[in-house]
C-alpha atoms as a PDB file:
ATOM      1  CA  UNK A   1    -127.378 -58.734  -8.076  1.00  0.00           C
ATOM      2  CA  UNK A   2    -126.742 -59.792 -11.753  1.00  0.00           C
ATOM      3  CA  UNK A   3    -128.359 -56.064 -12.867  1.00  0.00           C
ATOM      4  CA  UNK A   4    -125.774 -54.751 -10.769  1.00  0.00           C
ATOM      5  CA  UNK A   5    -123.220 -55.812 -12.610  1.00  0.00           C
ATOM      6  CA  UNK A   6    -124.399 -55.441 -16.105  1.00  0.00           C
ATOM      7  CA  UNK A   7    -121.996 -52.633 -17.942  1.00  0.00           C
ATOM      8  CA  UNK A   8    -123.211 -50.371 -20.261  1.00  0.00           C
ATOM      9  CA  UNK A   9    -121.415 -49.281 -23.767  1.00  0.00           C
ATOM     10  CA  UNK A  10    -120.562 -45.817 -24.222  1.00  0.00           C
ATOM     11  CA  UNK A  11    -121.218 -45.878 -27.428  1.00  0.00           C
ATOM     12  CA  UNK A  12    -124.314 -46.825 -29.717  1.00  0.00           C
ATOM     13  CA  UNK A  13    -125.088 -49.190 -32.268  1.00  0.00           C
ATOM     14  CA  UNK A  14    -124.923 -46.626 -35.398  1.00  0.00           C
ATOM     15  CA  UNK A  15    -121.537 -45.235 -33.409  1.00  0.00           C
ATOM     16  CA  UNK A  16    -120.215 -48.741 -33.001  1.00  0.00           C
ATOM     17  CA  UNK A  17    -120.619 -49.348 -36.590  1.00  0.00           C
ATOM     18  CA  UNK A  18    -118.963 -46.185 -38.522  1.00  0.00           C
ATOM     19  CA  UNK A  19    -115.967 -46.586 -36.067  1.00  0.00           C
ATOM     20  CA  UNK A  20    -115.658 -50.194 -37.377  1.00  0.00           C
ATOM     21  CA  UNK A  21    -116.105 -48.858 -41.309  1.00  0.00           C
ATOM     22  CA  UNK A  22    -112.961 -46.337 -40.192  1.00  0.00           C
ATOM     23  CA  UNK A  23    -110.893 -49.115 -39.025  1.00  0.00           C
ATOM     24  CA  UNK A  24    -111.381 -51.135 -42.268  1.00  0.00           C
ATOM     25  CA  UNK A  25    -110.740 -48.043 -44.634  1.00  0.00           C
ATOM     26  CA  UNK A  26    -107.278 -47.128 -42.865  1.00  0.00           C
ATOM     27  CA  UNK A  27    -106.022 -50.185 -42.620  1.00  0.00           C
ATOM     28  CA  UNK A  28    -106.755 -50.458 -46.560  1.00  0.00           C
ATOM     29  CA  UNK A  29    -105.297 -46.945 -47.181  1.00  0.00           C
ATOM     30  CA  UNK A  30    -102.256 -48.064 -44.716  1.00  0.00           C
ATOM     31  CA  UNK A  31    -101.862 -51.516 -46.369  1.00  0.00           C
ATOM     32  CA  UNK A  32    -100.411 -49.654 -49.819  1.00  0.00           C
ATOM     33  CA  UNK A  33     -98.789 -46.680 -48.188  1.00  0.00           C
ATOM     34  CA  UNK A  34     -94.902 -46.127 -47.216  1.00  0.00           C
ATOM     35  CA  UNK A  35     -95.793 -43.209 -44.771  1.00  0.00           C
ATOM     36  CA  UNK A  36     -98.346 -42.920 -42.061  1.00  0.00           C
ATOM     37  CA  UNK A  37    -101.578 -42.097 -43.671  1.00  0.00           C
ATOM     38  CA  UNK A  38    -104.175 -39.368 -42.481  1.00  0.00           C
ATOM     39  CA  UNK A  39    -106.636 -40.860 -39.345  1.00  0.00           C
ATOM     40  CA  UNK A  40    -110.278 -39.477 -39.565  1.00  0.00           C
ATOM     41  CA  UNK A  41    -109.852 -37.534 -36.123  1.00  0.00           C
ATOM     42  CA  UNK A  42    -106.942 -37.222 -33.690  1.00  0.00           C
ATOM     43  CA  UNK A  43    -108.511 -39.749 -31.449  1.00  0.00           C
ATOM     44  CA  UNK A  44    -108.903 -42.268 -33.650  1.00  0.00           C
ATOM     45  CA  UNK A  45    -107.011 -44.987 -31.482  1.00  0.00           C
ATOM     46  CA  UNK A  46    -109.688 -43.798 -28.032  1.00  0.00           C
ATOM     47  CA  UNK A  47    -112.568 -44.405 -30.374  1.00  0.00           C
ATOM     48  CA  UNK A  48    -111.064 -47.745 -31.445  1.00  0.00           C
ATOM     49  CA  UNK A  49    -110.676 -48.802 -27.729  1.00  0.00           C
ATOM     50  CA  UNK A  50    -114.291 -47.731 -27.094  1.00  0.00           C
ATOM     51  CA  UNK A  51    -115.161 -49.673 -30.005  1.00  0.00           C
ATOM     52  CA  UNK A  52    -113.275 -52.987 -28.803  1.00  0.00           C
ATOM     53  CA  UNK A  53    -115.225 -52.206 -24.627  1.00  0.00           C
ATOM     54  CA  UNK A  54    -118.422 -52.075 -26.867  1.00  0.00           C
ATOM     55  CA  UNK A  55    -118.086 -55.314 -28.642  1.00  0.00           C
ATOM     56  CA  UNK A  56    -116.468 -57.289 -25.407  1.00  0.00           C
ATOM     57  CA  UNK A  57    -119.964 -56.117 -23.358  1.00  0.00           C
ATOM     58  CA  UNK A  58    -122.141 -57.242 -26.529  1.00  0.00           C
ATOM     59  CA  UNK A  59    -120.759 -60.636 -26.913  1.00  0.00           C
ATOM     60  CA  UNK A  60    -120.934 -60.969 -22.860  1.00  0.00           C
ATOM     61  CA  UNK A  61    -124.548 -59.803 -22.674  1.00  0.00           C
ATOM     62  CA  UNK A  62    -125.248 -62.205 -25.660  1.00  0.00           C
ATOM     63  CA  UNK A  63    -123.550 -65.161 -23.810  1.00  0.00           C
ATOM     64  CA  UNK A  64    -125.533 -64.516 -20.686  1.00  0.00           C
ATOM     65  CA  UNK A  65    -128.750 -64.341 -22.010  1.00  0.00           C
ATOM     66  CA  UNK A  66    -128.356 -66.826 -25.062  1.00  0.00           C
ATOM     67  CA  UNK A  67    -125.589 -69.106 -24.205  1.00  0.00           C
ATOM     68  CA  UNK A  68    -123.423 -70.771 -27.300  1.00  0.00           C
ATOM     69  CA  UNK A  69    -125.707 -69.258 -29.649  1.00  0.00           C
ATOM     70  CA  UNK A  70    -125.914 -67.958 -33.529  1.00  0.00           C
ATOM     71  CA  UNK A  71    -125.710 -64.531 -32.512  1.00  0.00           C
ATOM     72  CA  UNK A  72    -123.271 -64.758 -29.745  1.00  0.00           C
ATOM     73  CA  UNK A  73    -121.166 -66.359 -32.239  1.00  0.00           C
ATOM     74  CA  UNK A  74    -121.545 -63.518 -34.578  1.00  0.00           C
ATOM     75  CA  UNK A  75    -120.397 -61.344 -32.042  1.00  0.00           C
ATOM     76  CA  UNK A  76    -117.119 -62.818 -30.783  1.00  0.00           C
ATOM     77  CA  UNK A  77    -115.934 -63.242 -34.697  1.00  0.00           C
ATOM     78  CA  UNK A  78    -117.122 -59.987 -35.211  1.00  0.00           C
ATOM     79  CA  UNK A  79    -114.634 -59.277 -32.425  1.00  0.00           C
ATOM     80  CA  UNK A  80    -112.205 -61.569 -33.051  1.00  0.00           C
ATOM     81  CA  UNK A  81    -111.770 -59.428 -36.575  1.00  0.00           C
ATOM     82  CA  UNK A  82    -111.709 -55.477 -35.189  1.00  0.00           C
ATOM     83  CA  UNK A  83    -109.091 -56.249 -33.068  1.00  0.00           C
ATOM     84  CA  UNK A  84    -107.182 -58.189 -35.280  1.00  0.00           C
ATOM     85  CA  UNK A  85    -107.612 -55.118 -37.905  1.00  0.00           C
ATOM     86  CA  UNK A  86    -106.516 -53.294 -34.871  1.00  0.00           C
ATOM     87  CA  UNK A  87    -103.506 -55.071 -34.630  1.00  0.00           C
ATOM     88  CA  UNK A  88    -102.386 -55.013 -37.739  1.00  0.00           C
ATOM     89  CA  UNK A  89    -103.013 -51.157 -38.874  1.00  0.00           C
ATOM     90  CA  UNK A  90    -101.100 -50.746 -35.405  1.00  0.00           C
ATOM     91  CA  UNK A  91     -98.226 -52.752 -36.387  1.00  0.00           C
ATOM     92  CA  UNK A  92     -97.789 -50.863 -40.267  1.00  0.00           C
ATOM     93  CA  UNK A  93     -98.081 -47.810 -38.715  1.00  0.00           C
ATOM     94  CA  UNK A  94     -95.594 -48.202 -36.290  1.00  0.00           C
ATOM     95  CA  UNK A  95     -93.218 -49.390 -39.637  1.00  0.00           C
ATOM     96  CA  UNK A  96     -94.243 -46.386 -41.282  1.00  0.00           C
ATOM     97  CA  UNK A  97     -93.600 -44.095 -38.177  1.00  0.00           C
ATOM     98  CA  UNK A  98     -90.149 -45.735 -37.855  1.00  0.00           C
ATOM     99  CA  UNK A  99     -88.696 -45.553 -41.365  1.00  0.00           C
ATOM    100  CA  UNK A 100     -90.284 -41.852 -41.190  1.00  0.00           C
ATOM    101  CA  UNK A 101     -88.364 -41.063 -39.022  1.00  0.00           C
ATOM    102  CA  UNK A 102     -85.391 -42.862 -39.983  1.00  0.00           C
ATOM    103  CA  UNK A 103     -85.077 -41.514 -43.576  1.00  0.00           C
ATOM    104  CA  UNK A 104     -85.687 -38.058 -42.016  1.00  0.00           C
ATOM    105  CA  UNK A 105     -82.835 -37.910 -39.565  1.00  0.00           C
ATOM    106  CA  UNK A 106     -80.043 -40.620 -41.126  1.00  0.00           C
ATOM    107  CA  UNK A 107     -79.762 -38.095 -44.220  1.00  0.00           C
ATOM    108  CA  UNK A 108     -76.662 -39.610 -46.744  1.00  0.00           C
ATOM    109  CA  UNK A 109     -73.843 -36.639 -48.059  1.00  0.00           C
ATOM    110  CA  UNK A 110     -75.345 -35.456 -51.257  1.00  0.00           C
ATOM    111  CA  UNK A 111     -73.479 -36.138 -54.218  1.00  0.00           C
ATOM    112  CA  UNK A 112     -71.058 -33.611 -55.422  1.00  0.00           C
ATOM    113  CA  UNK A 113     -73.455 -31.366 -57.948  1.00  0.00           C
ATOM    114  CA  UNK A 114     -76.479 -32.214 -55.612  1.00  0.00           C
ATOM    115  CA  UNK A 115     -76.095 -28.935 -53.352  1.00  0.00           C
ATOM    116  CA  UNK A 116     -74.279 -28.916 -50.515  1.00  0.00           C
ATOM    117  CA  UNK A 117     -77.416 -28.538 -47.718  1.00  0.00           C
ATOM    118  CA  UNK A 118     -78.524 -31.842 -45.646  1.00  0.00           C
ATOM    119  CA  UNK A 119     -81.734 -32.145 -46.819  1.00  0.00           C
ATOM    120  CA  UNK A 120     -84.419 -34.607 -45.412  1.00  0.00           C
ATOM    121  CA  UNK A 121     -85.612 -37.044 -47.765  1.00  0.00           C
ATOM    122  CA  UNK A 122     -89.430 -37.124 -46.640  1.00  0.00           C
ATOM    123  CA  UNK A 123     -91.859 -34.333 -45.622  1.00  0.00           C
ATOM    124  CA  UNK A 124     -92.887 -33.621 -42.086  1.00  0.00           C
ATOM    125  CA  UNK A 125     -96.006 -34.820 -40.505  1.00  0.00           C
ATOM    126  CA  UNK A 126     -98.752 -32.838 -40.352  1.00  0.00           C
ATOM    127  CA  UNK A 127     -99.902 -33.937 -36.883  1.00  0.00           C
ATOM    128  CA  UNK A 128    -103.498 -32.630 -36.779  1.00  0.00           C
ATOM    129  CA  UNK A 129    -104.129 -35.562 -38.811  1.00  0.00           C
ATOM    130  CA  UNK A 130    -102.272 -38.321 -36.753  1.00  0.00           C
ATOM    131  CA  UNK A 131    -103.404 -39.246 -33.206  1.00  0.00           C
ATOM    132  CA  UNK A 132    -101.198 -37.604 -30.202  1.00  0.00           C
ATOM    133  CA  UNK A 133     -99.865 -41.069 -28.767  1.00  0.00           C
ATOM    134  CA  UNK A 134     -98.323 -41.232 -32.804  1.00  0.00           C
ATOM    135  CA  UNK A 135     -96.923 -38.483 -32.697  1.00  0.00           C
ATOM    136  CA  UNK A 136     -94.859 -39.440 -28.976  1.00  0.00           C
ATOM    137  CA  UNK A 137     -93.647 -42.143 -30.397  1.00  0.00           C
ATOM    138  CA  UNK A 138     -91.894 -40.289 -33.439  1.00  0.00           C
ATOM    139  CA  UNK A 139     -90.283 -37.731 -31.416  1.00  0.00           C
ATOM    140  CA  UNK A 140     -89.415 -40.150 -29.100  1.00  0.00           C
ATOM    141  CA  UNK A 141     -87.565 -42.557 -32.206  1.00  0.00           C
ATOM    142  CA  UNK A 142     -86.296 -39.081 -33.237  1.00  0.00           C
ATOM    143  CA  UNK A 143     -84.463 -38.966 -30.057  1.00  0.00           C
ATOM    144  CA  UNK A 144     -83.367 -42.237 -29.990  1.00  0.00           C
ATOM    145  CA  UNK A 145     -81.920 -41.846 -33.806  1.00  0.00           C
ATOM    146  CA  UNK A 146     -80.396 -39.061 -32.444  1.00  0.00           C
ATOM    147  CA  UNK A 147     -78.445 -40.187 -29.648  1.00  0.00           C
ATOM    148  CA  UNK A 148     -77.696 -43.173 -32.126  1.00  0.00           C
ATOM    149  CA  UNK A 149     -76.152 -40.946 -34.460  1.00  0.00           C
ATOM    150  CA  UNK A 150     -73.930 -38.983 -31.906  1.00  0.00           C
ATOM    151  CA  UNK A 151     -72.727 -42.596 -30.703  1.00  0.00           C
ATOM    152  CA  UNK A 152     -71.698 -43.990 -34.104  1.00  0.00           C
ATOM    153  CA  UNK A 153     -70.153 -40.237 -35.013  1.00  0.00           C
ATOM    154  CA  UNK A 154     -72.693 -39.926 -38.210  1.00  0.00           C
ATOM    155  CA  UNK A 155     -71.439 -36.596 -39.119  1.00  0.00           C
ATOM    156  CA  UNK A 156     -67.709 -37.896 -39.386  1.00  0.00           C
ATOM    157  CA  UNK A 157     -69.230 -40.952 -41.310  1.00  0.00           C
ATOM    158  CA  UNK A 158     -71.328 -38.808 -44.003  1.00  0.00           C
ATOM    159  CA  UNK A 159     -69.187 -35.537 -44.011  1.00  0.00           C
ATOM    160  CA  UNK A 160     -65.785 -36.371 -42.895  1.00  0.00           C
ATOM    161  CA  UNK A 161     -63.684 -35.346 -39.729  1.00  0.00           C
ATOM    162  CA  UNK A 162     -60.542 -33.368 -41.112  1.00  0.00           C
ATOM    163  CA  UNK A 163     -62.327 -30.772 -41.923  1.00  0.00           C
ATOM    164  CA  UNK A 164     -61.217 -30.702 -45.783  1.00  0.00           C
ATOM    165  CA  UNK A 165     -63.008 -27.729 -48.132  1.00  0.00           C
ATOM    166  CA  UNK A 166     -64.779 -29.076 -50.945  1.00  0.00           C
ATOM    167  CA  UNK A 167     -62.818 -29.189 -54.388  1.00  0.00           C
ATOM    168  CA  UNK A 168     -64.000 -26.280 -56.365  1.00  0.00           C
ATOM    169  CA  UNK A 169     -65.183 -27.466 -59.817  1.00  0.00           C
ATOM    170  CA  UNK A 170     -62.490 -26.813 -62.202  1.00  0.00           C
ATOM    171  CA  UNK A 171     -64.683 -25.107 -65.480  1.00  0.00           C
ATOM    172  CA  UNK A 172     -63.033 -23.635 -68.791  1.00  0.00           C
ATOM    173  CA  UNK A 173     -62.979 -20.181 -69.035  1.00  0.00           C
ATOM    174  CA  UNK A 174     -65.862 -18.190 -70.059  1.00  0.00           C
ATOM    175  CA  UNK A 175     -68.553 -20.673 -68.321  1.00  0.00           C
ATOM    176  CA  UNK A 176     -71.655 -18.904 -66.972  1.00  0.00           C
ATOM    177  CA  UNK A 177     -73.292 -19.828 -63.981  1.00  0.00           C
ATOM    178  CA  UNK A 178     -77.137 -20.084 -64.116  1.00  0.00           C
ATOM    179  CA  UNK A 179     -77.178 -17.705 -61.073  1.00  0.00           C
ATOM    180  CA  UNK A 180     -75.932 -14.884 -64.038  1.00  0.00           C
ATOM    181  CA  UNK A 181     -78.918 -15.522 -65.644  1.00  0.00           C
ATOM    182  CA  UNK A 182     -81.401 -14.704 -62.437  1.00  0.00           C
ATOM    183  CA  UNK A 183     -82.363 -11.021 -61.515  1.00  0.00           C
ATOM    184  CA  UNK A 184     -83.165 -11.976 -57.781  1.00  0.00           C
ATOM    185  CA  UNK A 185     -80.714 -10.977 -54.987  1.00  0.00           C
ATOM    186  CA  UNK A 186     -78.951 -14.145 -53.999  1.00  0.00           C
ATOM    187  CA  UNK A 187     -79.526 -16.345 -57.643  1.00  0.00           C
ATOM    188  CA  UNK A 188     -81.377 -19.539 -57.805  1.00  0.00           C
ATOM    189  CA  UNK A 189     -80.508 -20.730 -53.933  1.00  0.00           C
ATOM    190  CA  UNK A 190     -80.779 -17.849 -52.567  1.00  0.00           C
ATOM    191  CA  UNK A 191     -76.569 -18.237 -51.433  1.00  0.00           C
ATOM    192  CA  UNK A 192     -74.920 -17.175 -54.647  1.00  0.00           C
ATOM    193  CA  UNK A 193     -73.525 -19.116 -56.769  1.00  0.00           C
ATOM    194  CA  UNK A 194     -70.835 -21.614 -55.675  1.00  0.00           C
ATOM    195  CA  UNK A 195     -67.100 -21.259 -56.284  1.00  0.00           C
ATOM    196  CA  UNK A 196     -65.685 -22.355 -59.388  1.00  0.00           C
ATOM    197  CA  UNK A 197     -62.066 -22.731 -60.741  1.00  0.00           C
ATOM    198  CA  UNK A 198     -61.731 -21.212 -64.161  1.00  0.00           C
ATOM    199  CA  UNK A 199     -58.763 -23.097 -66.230  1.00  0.00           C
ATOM    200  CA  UNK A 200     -56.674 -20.994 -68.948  1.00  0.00           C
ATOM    201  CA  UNK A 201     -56.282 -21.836 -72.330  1.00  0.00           C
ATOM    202  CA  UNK A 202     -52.613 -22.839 -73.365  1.00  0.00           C
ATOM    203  CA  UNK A 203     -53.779 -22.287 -76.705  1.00  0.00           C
ATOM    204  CA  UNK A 204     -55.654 -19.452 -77.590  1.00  0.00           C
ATOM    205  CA  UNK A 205     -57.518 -18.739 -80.757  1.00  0.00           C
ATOM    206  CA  UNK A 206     -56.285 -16.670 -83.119  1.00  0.00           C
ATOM    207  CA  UNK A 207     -57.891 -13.801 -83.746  1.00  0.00           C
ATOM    208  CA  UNK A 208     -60.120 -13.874 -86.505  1.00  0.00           C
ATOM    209  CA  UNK A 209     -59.253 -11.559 -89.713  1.00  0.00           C
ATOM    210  CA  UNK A 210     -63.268 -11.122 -90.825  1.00  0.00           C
ATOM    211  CA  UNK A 211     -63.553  -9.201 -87.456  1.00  0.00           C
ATOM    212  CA  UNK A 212     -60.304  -6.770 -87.740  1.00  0.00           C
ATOM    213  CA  UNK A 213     -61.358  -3.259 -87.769  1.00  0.00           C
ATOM    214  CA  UNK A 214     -61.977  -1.356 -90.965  1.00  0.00           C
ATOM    215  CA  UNK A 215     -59.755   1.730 -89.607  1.00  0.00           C
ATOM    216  CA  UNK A 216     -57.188  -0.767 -89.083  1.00  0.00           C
ATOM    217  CA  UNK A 217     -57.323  -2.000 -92.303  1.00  0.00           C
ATOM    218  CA  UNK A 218     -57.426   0.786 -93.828  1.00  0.00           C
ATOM    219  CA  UNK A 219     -53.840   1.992 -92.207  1.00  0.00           C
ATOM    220  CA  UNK A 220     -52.320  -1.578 -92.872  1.00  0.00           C
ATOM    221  CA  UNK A 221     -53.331  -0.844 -96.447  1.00  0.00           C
ATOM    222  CA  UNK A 222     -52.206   1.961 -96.841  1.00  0.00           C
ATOM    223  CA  UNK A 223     -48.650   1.338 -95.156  1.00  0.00           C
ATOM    224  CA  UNK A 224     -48.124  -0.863 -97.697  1.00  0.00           C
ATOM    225  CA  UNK A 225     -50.136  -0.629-100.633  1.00  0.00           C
ATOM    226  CA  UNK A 226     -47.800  -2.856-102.910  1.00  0.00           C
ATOM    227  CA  UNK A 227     -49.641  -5.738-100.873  1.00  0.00           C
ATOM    228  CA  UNK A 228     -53.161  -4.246-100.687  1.00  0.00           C
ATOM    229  CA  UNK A 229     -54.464  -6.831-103.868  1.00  0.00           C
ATOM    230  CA  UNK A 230     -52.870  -9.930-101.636  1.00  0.00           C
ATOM    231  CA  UNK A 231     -54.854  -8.582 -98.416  1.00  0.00           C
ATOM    232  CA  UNK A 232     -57.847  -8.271-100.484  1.00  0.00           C
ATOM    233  CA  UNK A 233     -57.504 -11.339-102.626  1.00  0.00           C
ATOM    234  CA  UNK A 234     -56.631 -13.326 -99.162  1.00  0.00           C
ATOM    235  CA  UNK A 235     -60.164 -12.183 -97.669  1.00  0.00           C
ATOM    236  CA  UNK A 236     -61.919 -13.952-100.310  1.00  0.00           C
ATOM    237  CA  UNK A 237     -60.111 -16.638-100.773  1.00  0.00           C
ATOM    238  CA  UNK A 238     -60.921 -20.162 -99.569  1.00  0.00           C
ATOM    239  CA  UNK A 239     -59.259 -22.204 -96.610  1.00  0.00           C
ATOM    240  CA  UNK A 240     -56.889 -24.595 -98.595  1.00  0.00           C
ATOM    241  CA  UNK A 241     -57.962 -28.413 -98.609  1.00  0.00           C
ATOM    242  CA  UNK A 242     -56.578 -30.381 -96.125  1.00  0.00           C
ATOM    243  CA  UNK A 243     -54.328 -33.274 -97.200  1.00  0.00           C
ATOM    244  CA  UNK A 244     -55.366 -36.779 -96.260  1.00  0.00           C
ATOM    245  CA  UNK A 245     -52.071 -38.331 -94.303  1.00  0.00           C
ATOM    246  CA  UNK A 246     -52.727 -41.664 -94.671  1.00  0.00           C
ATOM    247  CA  UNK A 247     -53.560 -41.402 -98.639  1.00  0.00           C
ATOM    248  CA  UNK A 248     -56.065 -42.504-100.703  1.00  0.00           C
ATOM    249  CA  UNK A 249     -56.137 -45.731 -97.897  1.00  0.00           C
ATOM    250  CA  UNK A 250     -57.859 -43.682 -94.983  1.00  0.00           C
ATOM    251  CA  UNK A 251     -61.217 -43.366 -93.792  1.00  0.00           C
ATOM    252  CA  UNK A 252     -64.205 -43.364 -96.192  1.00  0.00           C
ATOM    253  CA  UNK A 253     -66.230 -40.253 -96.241  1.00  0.00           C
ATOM    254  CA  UNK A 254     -68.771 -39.291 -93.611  1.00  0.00           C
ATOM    255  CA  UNK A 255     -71.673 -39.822 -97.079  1.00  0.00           C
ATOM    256  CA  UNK A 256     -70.886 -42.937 -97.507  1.00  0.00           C
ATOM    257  CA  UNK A 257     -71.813 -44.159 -94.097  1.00  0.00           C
ATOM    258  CA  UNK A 258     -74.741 -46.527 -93.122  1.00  0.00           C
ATOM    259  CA  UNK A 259     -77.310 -45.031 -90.757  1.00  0.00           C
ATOM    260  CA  UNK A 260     -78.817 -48.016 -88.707  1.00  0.00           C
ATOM    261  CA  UNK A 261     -80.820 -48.582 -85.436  1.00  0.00           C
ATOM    262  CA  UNK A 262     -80.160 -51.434 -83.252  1.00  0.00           C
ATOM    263  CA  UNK A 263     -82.466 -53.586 -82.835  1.00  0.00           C
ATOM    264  CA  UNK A 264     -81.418 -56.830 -80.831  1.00  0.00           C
ATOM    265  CA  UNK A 265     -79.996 -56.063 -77.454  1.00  0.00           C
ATOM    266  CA  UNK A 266     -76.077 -57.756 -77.910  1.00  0.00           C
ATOM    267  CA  UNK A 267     -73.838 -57.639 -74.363  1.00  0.00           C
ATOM    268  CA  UNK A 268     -70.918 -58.610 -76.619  1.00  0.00           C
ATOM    269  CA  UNK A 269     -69.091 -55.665 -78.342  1.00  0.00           C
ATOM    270  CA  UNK A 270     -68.188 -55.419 -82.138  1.00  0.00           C
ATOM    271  CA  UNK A 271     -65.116 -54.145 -83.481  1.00  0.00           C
ATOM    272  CA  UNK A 272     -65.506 -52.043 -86.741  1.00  0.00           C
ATOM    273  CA  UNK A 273     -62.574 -51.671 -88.844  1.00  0.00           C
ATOM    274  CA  UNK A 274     -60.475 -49.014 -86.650  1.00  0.00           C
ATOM    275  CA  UNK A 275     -60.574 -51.186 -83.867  1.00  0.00           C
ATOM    276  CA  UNK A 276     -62.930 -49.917 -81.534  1.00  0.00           C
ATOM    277  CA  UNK A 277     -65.722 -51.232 -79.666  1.00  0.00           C
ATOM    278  CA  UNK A 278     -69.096 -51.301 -80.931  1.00  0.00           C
ATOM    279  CA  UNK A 279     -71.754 -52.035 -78.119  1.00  0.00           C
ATOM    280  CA  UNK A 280     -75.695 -52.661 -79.351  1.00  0.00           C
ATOM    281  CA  UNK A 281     -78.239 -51.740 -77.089  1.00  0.00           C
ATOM    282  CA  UNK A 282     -81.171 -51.306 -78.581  1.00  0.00           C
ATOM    283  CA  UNK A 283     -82.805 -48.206 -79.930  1.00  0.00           C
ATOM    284  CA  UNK A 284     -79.561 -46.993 -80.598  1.00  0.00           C
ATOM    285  CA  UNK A 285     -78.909 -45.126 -83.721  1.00  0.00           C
ATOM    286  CA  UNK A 286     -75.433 -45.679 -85.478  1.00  0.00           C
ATOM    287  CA  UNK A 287     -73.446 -44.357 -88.823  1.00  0.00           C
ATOM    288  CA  UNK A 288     -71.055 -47.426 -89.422  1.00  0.00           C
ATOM    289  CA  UNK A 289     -69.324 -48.359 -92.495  1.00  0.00           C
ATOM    290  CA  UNK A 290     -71.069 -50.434 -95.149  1.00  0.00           C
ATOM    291  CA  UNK A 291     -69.319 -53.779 -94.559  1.00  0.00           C
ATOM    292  CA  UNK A 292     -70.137 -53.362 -90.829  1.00  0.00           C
ATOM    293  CA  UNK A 293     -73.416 -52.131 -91.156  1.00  0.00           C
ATOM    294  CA  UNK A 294     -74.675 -54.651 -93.758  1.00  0.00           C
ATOM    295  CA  UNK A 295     -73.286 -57.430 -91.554  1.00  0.00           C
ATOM    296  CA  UNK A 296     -75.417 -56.419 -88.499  1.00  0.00           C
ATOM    297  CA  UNK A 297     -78.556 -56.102 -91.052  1.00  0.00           C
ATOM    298  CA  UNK A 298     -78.062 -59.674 -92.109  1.00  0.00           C
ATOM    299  CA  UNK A 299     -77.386 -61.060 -88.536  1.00  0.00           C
ATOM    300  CA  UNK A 300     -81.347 -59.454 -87.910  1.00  0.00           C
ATOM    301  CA  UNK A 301     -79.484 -57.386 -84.969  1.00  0.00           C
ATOM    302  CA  UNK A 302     -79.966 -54.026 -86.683  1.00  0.00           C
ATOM    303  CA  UNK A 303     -82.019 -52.425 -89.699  1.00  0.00           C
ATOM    304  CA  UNK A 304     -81.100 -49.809 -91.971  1.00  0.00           C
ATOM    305  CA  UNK A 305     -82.948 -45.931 -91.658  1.00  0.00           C
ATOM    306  CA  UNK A 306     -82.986 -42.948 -93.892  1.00  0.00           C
ATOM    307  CA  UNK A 307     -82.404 -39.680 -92.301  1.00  0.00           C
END
């Protein structure tokens, strides 16, 4: 009678064993992993099951024959610690599943500049790596997200409900867009490039007398040759200096400026002699006045460099 209830593993010893070294190594690839990692075969969670029937008829054929021995003691820790691995490599894949799917379908509006296309913020799964009953339970999250998102009205939350174009980027005349710079049909996206506002100058440059004609010129000469020395003289001439309106009491010259780099990290700003705000973060590089500059040497929170 006892034979006739004896089970029998489907697996072997060797068999048992690798499955068991699987379990381990996934859970450790798992452990340090945001996404779902790779599974050795796509029925990684039967052989684990197998694995767990295999164990529960050792440790019972172990307490028949031995009792509350050494070895049957082996066996139920050894047991005790697959399906606790089990457990938890379950339980971290599930997360991973979850906020998979999650970051997938509950995309944010981009920021203006970003593109305008929803774009998912992880890859898709490549399922012939991930066990079927995995890959269930994502599509069936991805329906539940779903249904969550047409409850809460996530389109009206991310992208508005009035239906309101996009400002066009307002750009000074003459920018080029990088799509002018492509030869492929379609630029960079492959949608043209995006409307932009062009803005007009109220103040246009003059035009520039070095690029006049030399047939014009020539005519403007020679309708009035009594001037033709000025017109000549003014080509060569030098741009006047300009005056100084606050006097000999203004600025100091760009040369005699202090280059220093900050060295102390300061959340307090200093003002400089116009007035204005002086922040030190480090590593940044300033051309300050001496008085200013030689006061931030001596208070160690900046030292002088040569260009």
């Amino acid at each position: 009678m006892e034979a006739e209830h004896e089970q029998v593993s489907p697996l072997t010893t060797e068999q048992a064993k690798e499955i068991e070294e699987e379990l381990y190594a996934v859970l450790r690839r798992q452990v340090s992993r945001a996404g779902p990692v790779p599974l050795p075969s796509s029925d990684f969670w039967k052989q684990v099951g197998e694995l767990c029937a295999h164990l529960e008829v050792e440790v019972d054929r172990l307490g028949r024959a031995e009792g509350f021995s050494l070895r049957s003691q082996t066996a139920a820790k050894r047991q005790a610690g697959i399906r606790r691995a089990a457990a938890d490599l379950a339980r971290k894949r599930m997360v991973a599943l979850v906020e998979h799917a999650a970051a997938s379908s509950l995309t944010s509006n981009p920021f203006p500049g970003d593109g305008g296309q929803r774009i998912g913020v992880l890859e898709a799964l490549d399922w012939s790596q991930h066990d079927p009953s995995e890959r269930s339970f994502h599509q069936q999250l991805t329906s539940d997200l779903e249904r969550f998102k047409h409850d809460v009205n996530w389109d009206a939350i991310q992208y508005g409900s009035l239906g309101t174009p996009r400002l066009k980027p307002v750009v000074g005349r003459g920018t080029r867009q990088l799509d002018d710079f492509v030869e492929e049909p379609g630029g960079i996206t492959g949608e043209g490039p995006p409307e932009i506002m062009l803005i007009e100058d109220p103040h246009p440059p003059a035009a520039d007398s070095e690029e006049e004609d030399e047939e014009d010129r020539i005519a403007r000469i020679d309708g009035y040759p009594e001037l033709a020395g000025q017109f000549d003289e003014r080509r060569d001439e030098p741009a006047p200096p300009i005056e100084d309106p606050e006097g000999e009491e203004g600025l100091e010259a760009p040369a005699s400026l202090v280059r220093i780099r900050v060295t102390t990290q300061n959340d307090e700003p200093f003002v400089d002699s116009a007035g204005n705000d002086l922040l030190l973060n480090e590593g940044d590089v300033h051309m300050l006045e001496p008085s200013l500059a030689k006061a931030l040497i001596d208070l160690e929170f900046a030292v002088e460099v040569s260009l």
